[in-house]
N, C-alpha and C. Protein backbone atom coordinates (compact mmCIF):
# COMPACT_ATOMS: atom_id res chain seq x y z
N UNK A 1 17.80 1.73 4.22
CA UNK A 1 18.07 1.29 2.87
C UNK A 1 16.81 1.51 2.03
N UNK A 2 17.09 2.03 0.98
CA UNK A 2 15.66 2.25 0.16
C UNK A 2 14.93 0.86 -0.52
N UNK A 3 13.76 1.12 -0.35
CA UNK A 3 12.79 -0.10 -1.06
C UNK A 3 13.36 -0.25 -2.80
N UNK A 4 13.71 -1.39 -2.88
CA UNK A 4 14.73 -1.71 -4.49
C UNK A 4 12.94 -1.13 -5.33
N UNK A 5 11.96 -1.82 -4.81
CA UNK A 5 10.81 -0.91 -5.96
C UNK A 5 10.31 -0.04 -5.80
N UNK A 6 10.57 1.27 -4.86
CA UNK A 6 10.12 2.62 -4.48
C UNK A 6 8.74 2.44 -4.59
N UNK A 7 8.30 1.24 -4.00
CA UNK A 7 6.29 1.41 -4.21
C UNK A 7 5.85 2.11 -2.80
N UNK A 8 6.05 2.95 -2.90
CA UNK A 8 5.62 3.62 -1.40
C UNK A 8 4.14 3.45 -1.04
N UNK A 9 3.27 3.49 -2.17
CA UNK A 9 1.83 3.44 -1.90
C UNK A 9 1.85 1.82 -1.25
N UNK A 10 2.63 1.08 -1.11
CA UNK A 10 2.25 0.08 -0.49
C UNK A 10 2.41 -0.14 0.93
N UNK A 11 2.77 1.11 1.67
CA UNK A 11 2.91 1.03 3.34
C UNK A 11 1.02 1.60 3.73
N UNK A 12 0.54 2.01 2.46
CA UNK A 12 -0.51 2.51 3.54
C UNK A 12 -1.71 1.00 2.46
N UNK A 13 -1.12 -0.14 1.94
CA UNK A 13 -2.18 -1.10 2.14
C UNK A 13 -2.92 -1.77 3.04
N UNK A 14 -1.77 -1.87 4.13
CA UNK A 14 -2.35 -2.32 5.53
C UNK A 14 -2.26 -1.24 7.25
N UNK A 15 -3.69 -0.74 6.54
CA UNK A 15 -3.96 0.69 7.53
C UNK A 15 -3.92 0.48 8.84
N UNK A 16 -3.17 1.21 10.10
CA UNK A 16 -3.02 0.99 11.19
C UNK A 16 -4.26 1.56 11.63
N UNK A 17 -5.02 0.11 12.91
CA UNK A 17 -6.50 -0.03 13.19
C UNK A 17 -6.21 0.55 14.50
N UNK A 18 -5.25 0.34 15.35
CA UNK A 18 -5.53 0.30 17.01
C UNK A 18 -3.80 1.16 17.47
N UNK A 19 -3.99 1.41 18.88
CA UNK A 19 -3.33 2.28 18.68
C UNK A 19 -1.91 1.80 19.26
N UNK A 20 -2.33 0.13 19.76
CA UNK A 20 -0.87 -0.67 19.78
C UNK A 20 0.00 -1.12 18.58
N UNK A 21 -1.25 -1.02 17.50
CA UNK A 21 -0.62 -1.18 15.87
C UNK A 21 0.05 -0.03 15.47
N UNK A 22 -0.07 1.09 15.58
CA UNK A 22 0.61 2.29 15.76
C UNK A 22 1.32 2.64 16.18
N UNK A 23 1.03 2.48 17.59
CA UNK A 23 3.22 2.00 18.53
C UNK A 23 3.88 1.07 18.00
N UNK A 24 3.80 0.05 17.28
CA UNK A 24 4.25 -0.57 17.41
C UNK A 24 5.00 -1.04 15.73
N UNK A 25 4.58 0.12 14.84
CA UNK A 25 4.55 0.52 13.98
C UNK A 25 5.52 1.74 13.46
N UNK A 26 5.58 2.67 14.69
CA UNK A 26 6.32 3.71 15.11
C UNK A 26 7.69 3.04 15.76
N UNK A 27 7.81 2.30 16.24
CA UNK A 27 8.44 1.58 16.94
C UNK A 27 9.93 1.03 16.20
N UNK A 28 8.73 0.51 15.30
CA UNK A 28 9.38 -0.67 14.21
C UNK A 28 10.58 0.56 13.39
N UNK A 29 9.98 1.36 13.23
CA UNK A 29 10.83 2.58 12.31
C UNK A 29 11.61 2.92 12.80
N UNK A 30 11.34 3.53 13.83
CA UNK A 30 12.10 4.21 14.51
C UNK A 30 13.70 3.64 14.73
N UNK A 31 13.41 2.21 15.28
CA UNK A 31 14.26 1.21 15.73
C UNK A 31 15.55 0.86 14.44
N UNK A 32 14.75 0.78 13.39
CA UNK A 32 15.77 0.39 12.06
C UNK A 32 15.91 1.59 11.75
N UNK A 33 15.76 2.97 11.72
CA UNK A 33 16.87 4.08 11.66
C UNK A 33 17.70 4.33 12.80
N UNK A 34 17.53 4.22 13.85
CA UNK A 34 18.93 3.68 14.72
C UNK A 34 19.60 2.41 14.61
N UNK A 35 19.02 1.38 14.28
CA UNK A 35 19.91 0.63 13.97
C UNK A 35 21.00 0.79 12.73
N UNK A 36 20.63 1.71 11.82
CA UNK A 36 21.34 1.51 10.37
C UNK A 36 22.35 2.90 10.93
N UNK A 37 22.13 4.12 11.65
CA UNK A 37 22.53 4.96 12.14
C UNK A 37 23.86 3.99 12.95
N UNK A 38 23.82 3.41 14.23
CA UNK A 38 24.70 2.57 15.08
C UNK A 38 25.87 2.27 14.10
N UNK A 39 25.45 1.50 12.97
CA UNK A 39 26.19 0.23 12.23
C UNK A 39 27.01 1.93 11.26
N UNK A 40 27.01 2.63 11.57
CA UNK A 40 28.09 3.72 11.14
C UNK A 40 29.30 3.90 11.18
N UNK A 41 30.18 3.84 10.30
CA UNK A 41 31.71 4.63 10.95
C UNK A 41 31.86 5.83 10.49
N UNK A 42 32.85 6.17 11.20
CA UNK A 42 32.56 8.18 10.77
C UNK A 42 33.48 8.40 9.20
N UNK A 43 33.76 7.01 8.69
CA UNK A 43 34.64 7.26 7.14
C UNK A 43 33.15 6.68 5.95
N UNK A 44 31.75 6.26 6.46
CA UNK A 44 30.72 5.87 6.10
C UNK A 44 30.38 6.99 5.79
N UNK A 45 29.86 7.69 5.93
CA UNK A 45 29.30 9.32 5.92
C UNK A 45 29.67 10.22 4.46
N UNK A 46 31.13 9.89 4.22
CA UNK A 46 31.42 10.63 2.78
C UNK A 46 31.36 9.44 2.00
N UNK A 47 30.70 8.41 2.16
CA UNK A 47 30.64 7.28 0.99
C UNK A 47 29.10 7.94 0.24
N UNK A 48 29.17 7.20 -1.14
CA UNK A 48 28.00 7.66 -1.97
C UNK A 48 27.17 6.50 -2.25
N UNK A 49 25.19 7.73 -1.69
CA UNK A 49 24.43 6.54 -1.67
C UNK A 49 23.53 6.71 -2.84
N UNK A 50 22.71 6.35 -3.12
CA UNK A 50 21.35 6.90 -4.41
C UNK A 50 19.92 6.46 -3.83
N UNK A 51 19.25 7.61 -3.86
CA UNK A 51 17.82 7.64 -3.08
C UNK A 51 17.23 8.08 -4.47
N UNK A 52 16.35 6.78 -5.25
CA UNK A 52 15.60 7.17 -6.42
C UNK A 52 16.80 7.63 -7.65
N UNK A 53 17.79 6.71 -7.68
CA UNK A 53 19.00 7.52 -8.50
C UNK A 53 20.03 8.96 -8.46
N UNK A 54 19.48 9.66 -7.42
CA UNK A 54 20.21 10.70 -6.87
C UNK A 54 21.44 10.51 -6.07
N UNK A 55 22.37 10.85 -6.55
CA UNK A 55 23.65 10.43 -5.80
C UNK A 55 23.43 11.19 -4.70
N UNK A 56 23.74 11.00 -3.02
CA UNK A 56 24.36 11.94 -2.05
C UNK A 56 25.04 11.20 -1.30
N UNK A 57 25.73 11.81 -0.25
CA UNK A 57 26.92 11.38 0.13
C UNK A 57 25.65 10.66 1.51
N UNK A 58 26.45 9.39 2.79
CA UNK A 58 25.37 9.31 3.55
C UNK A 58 25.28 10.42 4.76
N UNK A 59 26.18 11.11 4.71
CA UNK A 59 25.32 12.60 5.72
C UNK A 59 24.46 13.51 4.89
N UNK A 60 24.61 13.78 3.67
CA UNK A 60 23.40 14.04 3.06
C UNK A 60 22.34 13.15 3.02
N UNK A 61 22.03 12.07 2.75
CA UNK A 61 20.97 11.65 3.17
C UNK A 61 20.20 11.31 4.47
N UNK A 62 21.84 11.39 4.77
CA UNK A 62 20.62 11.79 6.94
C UNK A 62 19.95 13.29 6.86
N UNK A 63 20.89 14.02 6.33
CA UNK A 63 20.10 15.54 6.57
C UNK A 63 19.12 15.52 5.90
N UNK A 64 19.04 14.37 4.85
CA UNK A 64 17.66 14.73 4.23
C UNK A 64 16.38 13.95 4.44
N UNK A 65 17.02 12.51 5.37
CA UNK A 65 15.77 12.30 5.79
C UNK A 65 15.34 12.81 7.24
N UNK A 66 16.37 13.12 7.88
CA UNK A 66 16.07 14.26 9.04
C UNK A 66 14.71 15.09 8.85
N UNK A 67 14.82 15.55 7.35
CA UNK A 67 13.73 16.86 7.20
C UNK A 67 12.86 16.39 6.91
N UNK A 68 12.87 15.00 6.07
CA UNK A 68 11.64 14.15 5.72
C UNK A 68 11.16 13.79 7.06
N UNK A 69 11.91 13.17 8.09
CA UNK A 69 10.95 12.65 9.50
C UNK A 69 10.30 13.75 10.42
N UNK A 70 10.60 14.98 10.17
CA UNK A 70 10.36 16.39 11.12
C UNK A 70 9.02 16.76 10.04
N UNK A 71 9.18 16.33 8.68
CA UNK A 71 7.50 16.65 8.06
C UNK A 71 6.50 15.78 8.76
N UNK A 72 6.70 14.67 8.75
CA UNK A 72 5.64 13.35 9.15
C UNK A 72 5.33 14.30 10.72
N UNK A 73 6.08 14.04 11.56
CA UNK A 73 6.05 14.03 12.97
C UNK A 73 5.38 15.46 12.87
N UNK A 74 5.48 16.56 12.29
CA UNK A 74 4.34 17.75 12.22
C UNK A 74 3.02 17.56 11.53
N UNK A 75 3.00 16.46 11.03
CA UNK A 75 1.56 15.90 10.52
C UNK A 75 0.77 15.72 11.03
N UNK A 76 1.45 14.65 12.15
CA UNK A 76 0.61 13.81 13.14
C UNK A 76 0.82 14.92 14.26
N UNK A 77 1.47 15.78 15.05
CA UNK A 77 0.96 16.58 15.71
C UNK A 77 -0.16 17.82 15.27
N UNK A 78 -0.20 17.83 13.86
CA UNK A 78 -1.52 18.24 13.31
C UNK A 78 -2.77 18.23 13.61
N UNK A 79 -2.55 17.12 13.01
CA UNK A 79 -4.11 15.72 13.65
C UNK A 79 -3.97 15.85 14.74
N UNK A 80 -2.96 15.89 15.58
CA UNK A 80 -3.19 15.48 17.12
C UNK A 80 -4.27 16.89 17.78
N UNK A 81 -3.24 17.64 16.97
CA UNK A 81 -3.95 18.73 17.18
C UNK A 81 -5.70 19.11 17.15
N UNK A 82 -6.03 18.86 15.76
CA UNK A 82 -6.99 18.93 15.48
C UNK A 82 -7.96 18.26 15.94
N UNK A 83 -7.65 16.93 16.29
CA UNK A 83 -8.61 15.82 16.78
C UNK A 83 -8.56 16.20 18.51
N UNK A 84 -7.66 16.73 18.67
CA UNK A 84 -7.85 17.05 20.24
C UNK A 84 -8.60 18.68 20.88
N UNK A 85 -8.15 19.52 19.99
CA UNK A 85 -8.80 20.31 20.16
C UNK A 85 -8.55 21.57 21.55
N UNK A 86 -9.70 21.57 22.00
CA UNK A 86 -9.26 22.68 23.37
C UNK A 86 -8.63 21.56 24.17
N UNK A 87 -8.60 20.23 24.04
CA UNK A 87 -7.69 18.84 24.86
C UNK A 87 -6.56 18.46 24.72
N UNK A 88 -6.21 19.28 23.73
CA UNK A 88 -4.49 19.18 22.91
C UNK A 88 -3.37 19.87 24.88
N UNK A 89 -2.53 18.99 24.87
CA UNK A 89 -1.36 19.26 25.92
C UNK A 89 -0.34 19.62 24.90
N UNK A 90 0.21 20.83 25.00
CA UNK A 90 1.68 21.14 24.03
C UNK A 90 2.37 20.63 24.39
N UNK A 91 3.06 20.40 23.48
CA UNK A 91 4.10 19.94 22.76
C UNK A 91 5.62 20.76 23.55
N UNK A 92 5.54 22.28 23.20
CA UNK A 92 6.16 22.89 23.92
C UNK A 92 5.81 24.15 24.69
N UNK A 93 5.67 25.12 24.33
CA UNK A 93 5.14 26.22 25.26
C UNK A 93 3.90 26.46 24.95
N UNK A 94 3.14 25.82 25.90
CA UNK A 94 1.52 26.34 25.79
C UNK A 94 0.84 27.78 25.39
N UNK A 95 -0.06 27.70 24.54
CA UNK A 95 -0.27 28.90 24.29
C UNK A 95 -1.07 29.60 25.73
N UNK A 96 -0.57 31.03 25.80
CA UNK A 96 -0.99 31.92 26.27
C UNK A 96 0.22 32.08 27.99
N UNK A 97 1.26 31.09 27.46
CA UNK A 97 2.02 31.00 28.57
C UNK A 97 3.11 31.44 28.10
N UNK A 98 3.69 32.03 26.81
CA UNK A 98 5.05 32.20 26.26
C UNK A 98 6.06 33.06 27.52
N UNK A 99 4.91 33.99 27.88
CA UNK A 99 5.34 35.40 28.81
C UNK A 99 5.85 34.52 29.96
N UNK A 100 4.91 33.76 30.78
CA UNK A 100 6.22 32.80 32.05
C UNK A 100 6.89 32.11 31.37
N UNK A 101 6.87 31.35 30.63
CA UNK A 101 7.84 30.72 30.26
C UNK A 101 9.04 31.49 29.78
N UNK A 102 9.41 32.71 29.24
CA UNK A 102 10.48 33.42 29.00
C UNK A 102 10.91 34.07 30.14
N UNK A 103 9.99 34.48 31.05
CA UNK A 103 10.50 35.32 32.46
C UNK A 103 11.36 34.07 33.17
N UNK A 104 10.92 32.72 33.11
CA UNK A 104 11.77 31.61 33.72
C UNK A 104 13.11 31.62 33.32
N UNK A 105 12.59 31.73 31.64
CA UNK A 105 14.37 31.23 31.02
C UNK A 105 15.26 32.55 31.56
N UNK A 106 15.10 33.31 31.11
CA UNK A 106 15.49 34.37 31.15
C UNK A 106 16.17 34.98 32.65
N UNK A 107 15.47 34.33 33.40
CA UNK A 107 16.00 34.57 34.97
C UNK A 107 17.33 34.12 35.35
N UNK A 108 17.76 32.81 34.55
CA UNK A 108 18.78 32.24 34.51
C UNK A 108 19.83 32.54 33.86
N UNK A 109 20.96 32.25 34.62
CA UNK A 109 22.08 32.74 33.52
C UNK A 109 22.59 32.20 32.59
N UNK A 110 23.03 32.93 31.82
CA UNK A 110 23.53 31.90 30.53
C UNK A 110 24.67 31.09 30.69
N UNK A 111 24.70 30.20 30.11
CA UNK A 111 24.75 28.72 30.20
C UNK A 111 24.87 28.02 28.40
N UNK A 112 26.07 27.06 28.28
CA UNK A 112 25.96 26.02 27.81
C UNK A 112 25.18 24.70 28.12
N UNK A 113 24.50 24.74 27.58
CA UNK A 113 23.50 23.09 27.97
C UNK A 113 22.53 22.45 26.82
N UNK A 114 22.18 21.73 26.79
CA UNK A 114 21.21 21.00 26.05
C UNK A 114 20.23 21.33 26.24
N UNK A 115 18.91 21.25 25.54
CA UNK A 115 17.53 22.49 26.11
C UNK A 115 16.84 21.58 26.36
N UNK A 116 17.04 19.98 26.95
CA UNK A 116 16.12 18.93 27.52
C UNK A 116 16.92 18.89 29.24
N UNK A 117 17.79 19.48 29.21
CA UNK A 117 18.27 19.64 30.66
C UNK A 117 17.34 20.16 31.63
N UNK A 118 16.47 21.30 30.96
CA UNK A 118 16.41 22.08 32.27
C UNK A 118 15.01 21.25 32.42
C-alpha cells in the first residue's frame, strides 16, 4: 500500500548500522509484499489502484514494482560487488567459467523445468 505522504526521503532517516539491522530490515519488506501478494484473489488484479495518482490496474502495479525491486537488488549486488572485489562469489555464472557452464547445460536434453531445479 503506498505511504498516504509519499515522503520517501524518510526511510533513509534511520540508517541501517549492523548487518542484523539489515536482515532484518530486508526481512521486514520482503515479508509485507508477500503478505499483501497472499491476501489476493485472481478478480483483485483487474481492480484499479493509484501509485502517486496514476491509475493501474493491480497486475500492473506488480509488474511495476517487480522492476522497481530487480533495480534495488542490482544496486546492492553492485556494492556487493564493489566492496568485495576479487572476494565477490557470483551470483550466477562466474566469470571466466561461462564455457563449462554451457558445455554442462548443453549436454542435457531439453527439458521443461524451472532453472532452480537443476
Amino acid at each position: 500500500m503506498e505511504k498516504k505522504t509519499g515522503a520517501i526521503d524518510d526511510e533513509f532517516k534511520h540508517p541501517l548500522t549492523t548487518k542484523e539491522v539489515i536482515i532484518e530490515s530486508w526481512e521486514t519488506g520482503w515479508r509485507c509484499l508477500f503478505d499483501a501478494i497472499e491476501a489476493l484473489k485472481e478478480k483483485d488484479l483487474k481492480k484499479e489502484v493509484f501509485i502517486r495518482n496514476m491509475g493501474l490496474t493491480v497486475q500492473e502495479a506488480l509488474n511495476r514494482q517487480l522492476g522497481h525491486y530487480a533495480y534495488h537488488v542490482g544496486q546492492i549486488v553492485f556494492i556487493g560487488k564493489t566492496l568485495k572485489n576479487k572476494n565477490w562469489k557470483s551470483l550466477s555464472i562466474p566469470y571466466g567459467k561461462s564455457e563449462e557452464y554451457n558445455s554442462n547445460k548443453f549436454s542435457k536434453p531439453k527439458r521443461t523445468s524451472h532453472f532452480t531445479e537443476d
